[in-house]
PDB file of N, CA and C in Angstrom:
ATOM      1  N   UNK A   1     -23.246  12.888  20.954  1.00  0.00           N
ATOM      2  CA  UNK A   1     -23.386  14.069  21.794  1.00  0.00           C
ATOM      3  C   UNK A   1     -22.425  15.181  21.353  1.00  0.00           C
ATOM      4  N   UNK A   2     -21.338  15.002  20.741  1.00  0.00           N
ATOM      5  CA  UNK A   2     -20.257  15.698  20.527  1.00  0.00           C
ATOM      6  C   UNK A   2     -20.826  16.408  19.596  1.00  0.00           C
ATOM      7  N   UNK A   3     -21.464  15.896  18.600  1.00  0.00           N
ATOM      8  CA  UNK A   3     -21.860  16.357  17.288  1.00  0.00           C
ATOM      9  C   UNK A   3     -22.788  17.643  17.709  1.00  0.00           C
ATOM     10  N   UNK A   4     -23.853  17.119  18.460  1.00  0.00           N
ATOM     11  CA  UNK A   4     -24.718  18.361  19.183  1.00  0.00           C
ATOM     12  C   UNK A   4     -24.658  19.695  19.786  1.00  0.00           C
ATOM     13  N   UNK A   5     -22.937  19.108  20.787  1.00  0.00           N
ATOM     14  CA  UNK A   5     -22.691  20.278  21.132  1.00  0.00           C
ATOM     15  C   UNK A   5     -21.930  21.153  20.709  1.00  0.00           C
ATOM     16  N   UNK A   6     -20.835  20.824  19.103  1.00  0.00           N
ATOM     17  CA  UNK A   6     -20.721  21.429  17.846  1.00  0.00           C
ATOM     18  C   UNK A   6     -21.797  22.000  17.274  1.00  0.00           C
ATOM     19  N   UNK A   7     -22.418  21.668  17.326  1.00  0.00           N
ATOM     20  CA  UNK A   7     -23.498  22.566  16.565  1.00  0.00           C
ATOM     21  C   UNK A   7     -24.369  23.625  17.495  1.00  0.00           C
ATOM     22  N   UNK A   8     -24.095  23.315  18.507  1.00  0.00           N
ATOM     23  CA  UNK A   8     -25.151  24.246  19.366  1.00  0.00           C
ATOM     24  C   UNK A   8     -23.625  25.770  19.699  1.00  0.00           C
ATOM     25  N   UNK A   9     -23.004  25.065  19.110  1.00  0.00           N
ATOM     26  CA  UNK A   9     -21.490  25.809  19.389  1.00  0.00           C
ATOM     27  C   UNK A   9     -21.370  26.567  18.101  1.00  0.00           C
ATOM     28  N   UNK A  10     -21.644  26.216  17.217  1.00  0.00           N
ATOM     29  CA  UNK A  10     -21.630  27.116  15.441  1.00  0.00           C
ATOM     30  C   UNK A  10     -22.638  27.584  15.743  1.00  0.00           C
ATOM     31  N   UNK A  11     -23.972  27.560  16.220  1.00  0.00           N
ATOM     32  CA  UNK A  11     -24.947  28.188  15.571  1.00  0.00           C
ATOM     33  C   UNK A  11     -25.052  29.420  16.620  1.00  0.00           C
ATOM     34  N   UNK A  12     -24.248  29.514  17.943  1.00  0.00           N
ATOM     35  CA  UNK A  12     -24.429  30.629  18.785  1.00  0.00           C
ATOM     36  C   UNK A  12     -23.344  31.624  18.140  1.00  0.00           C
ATOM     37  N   UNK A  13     -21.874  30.990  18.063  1.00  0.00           N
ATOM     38  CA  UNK A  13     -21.171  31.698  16.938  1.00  0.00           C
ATOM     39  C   UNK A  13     -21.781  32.517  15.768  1.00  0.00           C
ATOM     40  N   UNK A  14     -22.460  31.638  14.924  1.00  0.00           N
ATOM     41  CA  UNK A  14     -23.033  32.202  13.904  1.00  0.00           C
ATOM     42  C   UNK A  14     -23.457  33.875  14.422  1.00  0.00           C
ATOM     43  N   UNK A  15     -24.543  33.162  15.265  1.00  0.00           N
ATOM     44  CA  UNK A  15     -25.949  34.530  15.956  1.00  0.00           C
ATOM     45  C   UNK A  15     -25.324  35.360  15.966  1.00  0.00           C
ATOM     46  N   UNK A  16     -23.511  35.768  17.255  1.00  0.00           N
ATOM     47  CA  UNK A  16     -23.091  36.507  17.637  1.00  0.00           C
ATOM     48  C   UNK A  16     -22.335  37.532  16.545  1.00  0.00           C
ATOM     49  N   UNK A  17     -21.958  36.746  15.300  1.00  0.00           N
ATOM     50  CA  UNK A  17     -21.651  37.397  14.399  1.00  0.00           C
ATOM     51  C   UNK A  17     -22.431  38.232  13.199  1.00  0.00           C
ATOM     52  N   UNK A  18     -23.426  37.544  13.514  1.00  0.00           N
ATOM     53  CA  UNK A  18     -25.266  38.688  12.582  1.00  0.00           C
ATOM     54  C   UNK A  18     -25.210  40.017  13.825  1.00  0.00           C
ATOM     55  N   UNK A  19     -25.317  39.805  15.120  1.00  0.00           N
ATOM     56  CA  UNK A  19     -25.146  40.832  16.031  1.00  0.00           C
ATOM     57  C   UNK A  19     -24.358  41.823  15.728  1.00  0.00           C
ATOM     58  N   UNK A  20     -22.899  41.666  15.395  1.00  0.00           N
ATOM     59  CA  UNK A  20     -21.891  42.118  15.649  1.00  0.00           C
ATOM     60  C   UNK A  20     -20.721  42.428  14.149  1.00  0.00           C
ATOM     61  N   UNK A  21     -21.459  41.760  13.322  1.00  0.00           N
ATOM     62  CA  UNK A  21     -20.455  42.164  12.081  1.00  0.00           C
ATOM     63  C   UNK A  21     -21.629  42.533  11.022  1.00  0.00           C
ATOM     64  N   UNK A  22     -21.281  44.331  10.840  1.00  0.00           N
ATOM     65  CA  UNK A  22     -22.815  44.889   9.946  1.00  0.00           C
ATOM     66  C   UNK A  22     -22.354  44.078   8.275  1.00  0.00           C
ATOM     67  N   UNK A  23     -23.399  43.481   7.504  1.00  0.00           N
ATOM     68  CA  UNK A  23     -23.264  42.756   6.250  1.00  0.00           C
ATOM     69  C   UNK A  23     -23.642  40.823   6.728  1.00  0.00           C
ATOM     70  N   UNK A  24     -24.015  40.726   8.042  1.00  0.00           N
ATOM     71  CA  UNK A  24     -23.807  39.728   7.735  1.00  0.00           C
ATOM     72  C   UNK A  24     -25.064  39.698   8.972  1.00  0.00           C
ATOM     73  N   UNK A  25     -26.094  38.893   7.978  1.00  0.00           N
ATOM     74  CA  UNK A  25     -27.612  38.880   8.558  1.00  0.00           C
ATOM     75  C   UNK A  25     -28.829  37.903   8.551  1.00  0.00           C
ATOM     76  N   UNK A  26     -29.151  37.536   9.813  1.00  0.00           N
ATOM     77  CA  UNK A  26     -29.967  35.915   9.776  1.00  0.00           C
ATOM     78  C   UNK A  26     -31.535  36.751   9.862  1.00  0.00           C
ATOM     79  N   UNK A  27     -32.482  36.199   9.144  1.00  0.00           N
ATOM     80  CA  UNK A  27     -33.747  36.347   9.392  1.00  0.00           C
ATOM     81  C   UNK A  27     -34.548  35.060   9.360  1.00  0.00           C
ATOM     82  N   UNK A  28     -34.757  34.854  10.705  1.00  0.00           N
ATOM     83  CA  UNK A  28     -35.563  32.906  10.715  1.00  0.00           C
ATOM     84  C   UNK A  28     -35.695  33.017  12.480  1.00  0.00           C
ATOM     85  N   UNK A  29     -35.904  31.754  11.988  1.00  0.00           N
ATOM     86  CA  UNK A  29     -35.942  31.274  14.058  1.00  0.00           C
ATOM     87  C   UNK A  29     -34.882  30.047  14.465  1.00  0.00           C
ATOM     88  N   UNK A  30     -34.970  29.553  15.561  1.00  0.00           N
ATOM     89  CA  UNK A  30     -34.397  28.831  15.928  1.00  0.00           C
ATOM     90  C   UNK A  30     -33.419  27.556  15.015  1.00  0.00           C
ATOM     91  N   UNK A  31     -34.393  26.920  14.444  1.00  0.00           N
ATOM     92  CA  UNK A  31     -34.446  25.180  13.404  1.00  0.00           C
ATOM     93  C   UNK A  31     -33.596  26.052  11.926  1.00  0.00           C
ATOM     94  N   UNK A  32     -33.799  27.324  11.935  1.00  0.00           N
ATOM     95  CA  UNK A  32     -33.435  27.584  10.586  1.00  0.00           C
ATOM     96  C   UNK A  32     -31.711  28.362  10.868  1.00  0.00           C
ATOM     97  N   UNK A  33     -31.732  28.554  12.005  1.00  0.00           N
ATOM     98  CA  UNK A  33     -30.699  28.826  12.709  1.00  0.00           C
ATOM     99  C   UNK A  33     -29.115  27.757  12.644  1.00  0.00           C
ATOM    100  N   UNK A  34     -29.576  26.572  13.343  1.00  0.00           N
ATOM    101  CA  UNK A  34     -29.154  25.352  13.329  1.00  0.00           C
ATOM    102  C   UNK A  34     -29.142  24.547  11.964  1.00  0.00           C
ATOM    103  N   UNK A  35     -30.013  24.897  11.201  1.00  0.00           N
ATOM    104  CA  UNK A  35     -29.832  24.316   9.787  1.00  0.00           C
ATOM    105  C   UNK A  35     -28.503  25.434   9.021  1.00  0.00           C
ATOM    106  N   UNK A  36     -28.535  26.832   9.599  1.00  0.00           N
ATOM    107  CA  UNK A  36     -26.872  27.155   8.952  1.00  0.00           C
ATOM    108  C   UNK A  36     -25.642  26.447   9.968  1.00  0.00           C
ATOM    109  N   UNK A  37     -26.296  26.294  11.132  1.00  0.00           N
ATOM    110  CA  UNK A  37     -24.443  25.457  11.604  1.00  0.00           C
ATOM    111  C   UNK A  37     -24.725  24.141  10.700  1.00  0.00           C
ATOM    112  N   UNK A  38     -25.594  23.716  10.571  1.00  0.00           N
ATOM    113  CA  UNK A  38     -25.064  22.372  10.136  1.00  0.00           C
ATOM    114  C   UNK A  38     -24.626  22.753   8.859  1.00  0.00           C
ATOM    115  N   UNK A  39     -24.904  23.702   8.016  1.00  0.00           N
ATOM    116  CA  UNK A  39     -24.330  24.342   6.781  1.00  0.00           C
ATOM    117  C   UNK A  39     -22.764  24.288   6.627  1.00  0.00           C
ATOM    118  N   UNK A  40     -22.831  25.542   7.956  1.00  0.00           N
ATOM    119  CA  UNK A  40     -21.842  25.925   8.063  1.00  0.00           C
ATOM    120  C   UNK A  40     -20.220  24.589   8.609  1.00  0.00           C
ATOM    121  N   UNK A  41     -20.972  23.970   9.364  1.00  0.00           N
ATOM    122  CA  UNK A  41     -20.080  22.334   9.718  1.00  0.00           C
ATOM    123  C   UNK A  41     -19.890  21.596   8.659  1.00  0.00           C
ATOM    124  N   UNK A  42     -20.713  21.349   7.832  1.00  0.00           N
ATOM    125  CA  UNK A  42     -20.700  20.496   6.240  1.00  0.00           C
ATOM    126  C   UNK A  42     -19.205  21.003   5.572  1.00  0.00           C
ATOM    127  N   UNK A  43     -19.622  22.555   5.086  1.00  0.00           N
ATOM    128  CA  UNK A  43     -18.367  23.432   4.581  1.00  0.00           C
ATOM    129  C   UNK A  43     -17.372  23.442   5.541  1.00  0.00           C
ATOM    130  N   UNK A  44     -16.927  23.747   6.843  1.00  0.00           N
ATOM    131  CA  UNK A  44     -16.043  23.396   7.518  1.00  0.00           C
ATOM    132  C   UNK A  44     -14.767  21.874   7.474  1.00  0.00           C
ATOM    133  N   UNK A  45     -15.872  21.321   7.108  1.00  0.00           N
ATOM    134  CA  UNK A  45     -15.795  19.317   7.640  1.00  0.00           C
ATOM    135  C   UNK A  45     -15.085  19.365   5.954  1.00  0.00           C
ATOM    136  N   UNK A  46     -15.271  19.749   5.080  1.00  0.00           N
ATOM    137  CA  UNK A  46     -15.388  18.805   3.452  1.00  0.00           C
ATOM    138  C   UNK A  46     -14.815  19.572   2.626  1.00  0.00           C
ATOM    139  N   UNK A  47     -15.331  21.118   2.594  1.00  0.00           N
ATOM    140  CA  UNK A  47     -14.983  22.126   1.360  1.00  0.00           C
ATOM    141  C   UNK A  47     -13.062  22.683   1.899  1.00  0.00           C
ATOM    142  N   UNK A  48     -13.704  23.002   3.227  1.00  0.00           N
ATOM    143  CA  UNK A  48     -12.398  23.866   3.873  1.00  0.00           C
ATOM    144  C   UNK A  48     -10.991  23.216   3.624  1.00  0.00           C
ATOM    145  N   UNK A  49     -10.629  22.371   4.202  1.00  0.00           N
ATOM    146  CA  UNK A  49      -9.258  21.351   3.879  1.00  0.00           C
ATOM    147  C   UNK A  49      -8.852  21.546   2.810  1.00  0.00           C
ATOM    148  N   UNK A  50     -10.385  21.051   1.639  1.00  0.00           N
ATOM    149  CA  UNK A  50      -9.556  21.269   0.286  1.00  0.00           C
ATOM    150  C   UNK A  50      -9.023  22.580  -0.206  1.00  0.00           C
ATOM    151  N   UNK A  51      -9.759  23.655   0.415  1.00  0.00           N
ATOM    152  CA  UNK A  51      -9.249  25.171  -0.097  1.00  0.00           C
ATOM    153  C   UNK A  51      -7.878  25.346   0.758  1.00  0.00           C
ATOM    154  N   UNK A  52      -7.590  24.805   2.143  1.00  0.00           N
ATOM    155  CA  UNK A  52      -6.137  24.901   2.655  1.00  0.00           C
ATOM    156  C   UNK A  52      -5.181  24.268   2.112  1.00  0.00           C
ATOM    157  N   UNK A  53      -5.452  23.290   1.340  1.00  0.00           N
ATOM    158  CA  UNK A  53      -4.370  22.449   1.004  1.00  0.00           C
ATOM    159  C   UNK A  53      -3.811  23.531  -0.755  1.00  0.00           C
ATOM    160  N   UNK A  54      -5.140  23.289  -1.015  1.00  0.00           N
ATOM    161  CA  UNK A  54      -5.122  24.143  -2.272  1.00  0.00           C
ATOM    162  C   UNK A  54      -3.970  25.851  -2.472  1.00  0.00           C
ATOM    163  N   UNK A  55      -4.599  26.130  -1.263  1.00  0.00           N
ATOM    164  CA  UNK A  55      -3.785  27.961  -1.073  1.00  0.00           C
ATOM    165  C   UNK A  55      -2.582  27.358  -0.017  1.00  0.00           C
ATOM    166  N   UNK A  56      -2.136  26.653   0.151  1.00  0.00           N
ATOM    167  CA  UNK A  56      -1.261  25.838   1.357  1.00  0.00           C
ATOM    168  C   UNK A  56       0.212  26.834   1.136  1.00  0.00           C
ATOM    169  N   UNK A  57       0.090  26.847  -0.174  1.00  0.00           N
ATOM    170  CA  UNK A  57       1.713  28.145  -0.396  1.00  0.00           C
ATOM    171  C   UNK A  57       1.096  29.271  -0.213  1.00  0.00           C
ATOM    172  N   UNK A  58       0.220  29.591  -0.737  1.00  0.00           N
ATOM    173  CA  UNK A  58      -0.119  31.676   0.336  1.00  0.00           C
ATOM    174  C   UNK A  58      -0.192  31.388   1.529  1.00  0.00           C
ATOM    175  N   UNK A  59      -1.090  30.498   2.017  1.00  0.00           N
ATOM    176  CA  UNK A  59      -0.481  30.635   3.784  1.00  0.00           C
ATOM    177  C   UNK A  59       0.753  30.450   4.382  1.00  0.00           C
ATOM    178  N   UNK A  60       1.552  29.664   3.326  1.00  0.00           N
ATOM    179  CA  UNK A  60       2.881  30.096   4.001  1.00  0.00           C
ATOM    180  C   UNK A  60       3.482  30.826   3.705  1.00  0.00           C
ATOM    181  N   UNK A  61       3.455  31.868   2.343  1.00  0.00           N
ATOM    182  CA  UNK A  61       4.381  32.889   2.651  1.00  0.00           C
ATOM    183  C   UNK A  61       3.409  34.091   3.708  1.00  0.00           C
ATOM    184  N   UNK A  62       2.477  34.095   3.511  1.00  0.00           N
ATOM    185  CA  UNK A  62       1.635  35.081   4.051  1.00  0.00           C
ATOM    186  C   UNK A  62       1.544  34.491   5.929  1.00  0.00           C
ATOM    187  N   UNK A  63       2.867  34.306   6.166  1.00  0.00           N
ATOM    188  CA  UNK A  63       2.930  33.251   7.605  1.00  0.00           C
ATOM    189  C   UNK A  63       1.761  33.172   8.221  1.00  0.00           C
ATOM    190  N   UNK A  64       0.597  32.689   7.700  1.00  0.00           N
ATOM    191  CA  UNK A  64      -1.089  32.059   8.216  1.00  0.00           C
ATOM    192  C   UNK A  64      -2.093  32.958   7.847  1.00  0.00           C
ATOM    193  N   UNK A  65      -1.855  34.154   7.439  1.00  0.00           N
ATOM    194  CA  UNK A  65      -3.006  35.285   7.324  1.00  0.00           C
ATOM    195  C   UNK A  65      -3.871  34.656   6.360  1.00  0.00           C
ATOM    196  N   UNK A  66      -3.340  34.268   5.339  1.00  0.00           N
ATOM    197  CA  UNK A  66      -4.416  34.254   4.168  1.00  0.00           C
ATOM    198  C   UNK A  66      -5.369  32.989   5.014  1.00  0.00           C
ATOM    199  N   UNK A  67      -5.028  32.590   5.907  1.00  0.00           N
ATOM    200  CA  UNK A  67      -5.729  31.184   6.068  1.00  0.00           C
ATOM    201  C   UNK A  67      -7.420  31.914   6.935  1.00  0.00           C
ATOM    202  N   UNK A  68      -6.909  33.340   7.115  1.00  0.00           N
ATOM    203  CA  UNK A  68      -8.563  33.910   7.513  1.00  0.00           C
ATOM    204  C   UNK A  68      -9.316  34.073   6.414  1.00  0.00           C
ATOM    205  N   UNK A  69      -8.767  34.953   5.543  1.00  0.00           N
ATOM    206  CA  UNK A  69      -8.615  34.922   4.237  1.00  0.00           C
ATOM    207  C   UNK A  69      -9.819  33.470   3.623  1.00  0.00           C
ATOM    208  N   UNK A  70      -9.728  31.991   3.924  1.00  0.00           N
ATOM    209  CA  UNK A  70      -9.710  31.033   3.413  1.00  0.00           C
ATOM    210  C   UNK A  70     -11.507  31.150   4.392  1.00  0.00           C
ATOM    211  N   UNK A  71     -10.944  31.538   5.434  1.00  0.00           N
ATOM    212  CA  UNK A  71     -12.152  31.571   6.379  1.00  0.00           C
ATOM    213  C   UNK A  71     -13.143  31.977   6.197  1.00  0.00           C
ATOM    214  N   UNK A  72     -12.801  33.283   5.789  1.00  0.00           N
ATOM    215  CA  UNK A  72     -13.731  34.251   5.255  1.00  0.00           C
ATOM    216  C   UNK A  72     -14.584  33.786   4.030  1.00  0.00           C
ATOM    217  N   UNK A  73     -14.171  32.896   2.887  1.00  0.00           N
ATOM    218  CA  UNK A  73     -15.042  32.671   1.984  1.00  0.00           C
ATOM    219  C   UNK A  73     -15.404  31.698   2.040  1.00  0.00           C
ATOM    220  N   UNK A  74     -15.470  30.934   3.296  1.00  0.00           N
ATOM    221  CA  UNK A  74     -16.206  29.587   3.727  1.00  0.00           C
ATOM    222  C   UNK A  74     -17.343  30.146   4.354  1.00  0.00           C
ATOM    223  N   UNK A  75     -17.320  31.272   5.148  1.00  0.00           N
ATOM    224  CA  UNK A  75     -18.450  31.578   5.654  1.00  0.00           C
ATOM    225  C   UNK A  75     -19.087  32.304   4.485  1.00  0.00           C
ATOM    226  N   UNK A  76     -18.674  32.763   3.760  1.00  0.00           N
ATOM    227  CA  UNK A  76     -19.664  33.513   2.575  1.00  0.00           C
ATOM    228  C   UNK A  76     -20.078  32.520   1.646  1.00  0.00           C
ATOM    229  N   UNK A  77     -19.513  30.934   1.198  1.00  0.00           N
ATOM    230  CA  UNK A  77     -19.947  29.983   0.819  1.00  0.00           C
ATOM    231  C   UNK A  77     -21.602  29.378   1.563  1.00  0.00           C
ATOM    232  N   UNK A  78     -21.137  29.731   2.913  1.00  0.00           N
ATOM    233  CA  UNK A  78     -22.135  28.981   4.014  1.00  0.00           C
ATOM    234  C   UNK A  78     -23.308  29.953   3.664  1.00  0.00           C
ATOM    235  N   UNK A  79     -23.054  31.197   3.252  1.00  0.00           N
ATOM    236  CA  UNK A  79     -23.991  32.331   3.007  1.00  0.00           C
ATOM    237  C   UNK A  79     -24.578  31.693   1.427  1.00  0.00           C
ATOM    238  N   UNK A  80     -24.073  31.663   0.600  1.00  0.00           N
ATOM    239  CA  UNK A  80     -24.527  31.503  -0.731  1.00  0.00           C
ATOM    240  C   UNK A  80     -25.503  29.831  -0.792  1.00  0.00           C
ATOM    241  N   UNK A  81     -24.787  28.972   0.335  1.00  0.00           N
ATOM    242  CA  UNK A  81     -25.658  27.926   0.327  1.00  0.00           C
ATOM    243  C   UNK A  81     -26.874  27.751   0.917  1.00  0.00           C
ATOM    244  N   UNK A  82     -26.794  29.016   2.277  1.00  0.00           N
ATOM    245  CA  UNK A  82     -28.443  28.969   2.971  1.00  0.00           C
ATOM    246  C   UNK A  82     -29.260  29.744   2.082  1.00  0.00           C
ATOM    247  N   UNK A  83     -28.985  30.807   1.386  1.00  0.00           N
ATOM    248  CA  UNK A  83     -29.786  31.521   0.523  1.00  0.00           C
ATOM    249  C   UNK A  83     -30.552  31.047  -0.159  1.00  0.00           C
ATOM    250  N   UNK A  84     -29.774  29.627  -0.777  1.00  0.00           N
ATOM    251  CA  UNK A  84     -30.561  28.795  -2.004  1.00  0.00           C
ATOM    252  C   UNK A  84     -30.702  27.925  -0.766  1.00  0.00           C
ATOM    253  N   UNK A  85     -30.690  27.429   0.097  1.00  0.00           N
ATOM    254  CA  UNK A  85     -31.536  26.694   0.911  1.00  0.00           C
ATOM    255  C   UNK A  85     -32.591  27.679   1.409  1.00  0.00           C
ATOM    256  N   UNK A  86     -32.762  28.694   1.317  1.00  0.00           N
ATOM    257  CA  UNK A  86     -34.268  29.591   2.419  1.00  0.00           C
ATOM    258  C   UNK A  86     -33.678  29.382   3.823  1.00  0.00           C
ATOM    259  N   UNK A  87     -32.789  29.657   4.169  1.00  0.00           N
ATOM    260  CA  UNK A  87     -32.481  29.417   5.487  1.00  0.00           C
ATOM    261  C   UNK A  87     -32.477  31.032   5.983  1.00  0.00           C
ATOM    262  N   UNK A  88     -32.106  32.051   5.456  1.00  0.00           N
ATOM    263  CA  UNK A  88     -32.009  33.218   5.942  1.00  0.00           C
ATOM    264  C   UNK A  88     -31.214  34.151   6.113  1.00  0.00           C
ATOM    265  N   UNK A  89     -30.052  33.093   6.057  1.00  0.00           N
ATOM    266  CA  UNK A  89     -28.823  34.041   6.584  1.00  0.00           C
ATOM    267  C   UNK A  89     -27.854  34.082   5.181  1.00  0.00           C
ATOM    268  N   UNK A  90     -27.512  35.490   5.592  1.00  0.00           N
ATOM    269  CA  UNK A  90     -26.960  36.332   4.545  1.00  0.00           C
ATOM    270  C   UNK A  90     -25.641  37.276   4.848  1.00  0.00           C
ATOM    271  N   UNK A  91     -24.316  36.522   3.617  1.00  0.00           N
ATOM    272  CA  UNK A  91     -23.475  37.802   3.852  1.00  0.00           C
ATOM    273  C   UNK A  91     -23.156  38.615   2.700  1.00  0.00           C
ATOM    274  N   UNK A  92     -23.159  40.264   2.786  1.00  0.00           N
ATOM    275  CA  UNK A  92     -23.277  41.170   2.114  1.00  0.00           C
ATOM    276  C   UNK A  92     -22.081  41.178   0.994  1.00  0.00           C
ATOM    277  N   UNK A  93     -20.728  40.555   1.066  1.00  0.00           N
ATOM    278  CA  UNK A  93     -20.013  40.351   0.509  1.00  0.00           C
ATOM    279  C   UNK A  93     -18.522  39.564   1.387  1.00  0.00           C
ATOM    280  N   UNK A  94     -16.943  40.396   0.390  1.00  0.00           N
ATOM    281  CA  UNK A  94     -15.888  39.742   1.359  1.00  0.00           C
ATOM    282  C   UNK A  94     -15.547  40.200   2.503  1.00  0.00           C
ATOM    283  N   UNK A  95     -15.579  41.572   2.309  1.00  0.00           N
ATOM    284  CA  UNK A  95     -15.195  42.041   3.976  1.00  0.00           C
ATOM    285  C   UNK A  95     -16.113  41.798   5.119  1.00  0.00           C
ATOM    286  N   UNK A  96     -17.646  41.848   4.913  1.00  0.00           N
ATOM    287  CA  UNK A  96     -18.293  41.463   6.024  1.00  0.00           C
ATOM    288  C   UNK A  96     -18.087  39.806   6.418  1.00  0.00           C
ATOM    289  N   UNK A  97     -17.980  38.960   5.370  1.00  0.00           N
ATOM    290  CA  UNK A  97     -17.493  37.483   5.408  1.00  0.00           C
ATOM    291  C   UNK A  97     -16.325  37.375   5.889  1.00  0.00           C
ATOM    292  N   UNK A  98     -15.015  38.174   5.643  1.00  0.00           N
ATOM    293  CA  UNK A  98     -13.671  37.938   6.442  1.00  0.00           C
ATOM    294  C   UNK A  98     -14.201  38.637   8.019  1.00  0.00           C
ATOM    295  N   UNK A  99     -14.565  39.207   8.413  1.00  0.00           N
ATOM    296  CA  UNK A  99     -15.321  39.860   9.779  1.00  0.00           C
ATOM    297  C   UNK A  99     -15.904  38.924  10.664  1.00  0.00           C
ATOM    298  N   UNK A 100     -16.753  38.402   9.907  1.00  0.00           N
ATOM    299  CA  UNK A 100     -17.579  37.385  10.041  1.00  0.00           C
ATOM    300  C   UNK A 100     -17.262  36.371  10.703  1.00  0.00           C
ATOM    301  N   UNK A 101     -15.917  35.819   9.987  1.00  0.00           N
ATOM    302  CA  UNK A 101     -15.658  34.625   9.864  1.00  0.00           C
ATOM    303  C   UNK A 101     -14.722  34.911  11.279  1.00  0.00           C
ATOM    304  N   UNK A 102     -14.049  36.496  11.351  1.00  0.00           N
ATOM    305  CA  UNK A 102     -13.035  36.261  12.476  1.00  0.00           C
ATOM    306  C   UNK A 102     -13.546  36.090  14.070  1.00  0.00           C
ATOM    307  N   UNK A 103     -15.035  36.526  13.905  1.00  0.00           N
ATOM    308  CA  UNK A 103     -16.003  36.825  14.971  1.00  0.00           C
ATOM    309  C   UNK A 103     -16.569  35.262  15.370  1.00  0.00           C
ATOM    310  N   UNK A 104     -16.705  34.274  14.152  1.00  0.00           N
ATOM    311  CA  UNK A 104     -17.324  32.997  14.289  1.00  0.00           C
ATOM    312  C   UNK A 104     -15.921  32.144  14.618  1.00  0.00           C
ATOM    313  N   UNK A 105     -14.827  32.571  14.267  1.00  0.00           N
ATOM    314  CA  UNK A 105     -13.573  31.567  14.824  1.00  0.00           C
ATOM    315  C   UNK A 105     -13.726  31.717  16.391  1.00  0.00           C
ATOM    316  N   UNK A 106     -13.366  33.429  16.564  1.00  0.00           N
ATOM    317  CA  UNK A 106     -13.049  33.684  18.323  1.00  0.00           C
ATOM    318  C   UNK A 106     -14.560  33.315  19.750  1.00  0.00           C
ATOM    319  N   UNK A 107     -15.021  33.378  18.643  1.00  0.00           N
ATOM    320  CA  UNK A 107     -16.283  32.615  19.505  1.00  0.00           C
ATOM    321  C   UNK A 107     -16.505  31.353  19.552  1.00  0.00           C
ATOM    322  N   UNK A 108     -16.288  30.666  18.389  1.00  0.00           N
ATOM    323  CA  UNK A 108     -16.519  29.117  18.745  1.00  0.00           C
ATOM    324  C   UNK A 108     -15.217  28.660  19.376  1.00  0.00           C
ATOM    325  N   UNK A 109     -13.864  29.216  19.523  1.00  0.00           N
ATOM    326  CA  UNK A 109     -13.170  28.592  20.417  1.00  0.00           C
ATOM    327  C   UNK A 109     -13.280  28.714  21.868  1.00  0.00           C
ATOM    328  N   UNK A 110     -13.778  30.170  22.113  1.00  0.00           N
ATOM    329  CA  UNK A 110     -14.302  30.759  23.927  1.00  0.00           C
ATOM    330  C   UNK A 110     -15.092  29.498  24.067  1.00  0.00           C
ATOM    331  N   UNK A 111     -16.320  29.540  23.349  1.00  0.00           N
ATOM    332  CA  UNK A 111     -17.273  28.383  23.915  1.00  0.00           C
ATOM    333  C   UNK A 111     -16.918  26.971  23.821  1.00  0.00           C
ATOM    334  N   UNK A 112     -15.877  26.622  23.295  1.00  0.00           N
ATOM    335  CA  UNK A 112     -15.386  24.953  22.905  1.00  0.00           C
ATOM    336  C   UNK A 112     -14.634  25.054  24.387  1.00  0.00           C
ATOM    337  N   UNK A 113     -14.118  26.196  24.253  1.00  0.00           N
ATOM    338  CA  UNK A 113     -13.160  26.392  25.724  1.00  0.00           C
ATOM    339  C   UNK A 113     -14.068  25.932  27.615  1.00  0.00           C
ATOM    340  N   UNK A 114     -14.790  26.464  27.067  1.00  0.00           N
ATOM    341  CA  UNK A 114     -15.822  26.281  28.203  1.00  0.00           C
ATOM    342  C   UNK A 114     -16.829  25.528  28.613  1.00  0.00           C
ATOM    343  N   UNK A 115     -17.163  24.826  26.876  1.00  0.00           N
ATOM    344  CA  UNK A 115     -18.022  23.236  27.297  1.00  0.00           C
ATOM    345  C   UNK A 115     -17.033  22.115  27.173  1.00  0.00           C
ATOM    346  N   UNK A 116     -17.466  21.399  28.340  1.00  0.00           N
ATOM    347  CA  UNK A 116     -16.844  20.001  28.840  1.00  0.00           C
ATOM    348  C   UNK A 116     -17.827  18.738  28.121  1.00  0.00           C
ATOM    349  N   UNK A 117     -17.049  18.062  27.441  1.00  0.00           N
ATOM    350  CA  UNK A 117     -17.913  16.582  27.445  1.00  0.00           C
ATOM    351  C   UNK A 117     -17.927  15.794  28.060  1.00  0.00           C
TER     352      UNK A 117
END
């Protein structure tokens, strides 16, 4: 169940950030929607860690910034992988992807904040 409501939790994130950050744009429906959170959770879960551990000294002198920075090209990864999946969603480059990514953090924590398991 947890898993579900992670994902029903990325993929409203996602939406709110095609809304709200211009460069960064879903064209599909629902299933193709949810096929980028699970994208986007894959890269989260597997790729991400290794790029923190990797840049682990710029985030610390950069006391955590670069770690949006890190954010930002996970969601433009998540972009380059639905593309070649046909999934739809698309980001225009880094700044709409660092945008992106800050819009898909502050939202999936409001809503983690507010669903109970």
């Amino acid at each position: 169940m947890r898993f579900v409501i992670r994902l029903l939790v990325n993929a409203a994130a996602l939406w709110v950030a095609t809304r709200l950050v211009s460069g960064v744009t879903f064209m599909g429906g629902w299933i193709s929607l949810f096929s980028v959170a699970f994208v986007f959770g894959f890269v989260n879960a597997f790729i991400r860690p290794i790029a923190k551990i990797l840049t682990f000294p710029l985030i610390i002198v950069t006391l955590g910034i670069f770690a949006l920075v890190v954010n930002g090209l996970m969601l433009w990864l998540t972009s380059s992988l639905s593309v070649a999946l046909g999934l739809g969603f698309h980001v225009a480059g880094f700044w709409p992807a660092f945008w992106g990514a800050l819009v898909v953090s502050l939202i999936s924590t409001l809503l983690s904040m507010m669903v109970t398991e």
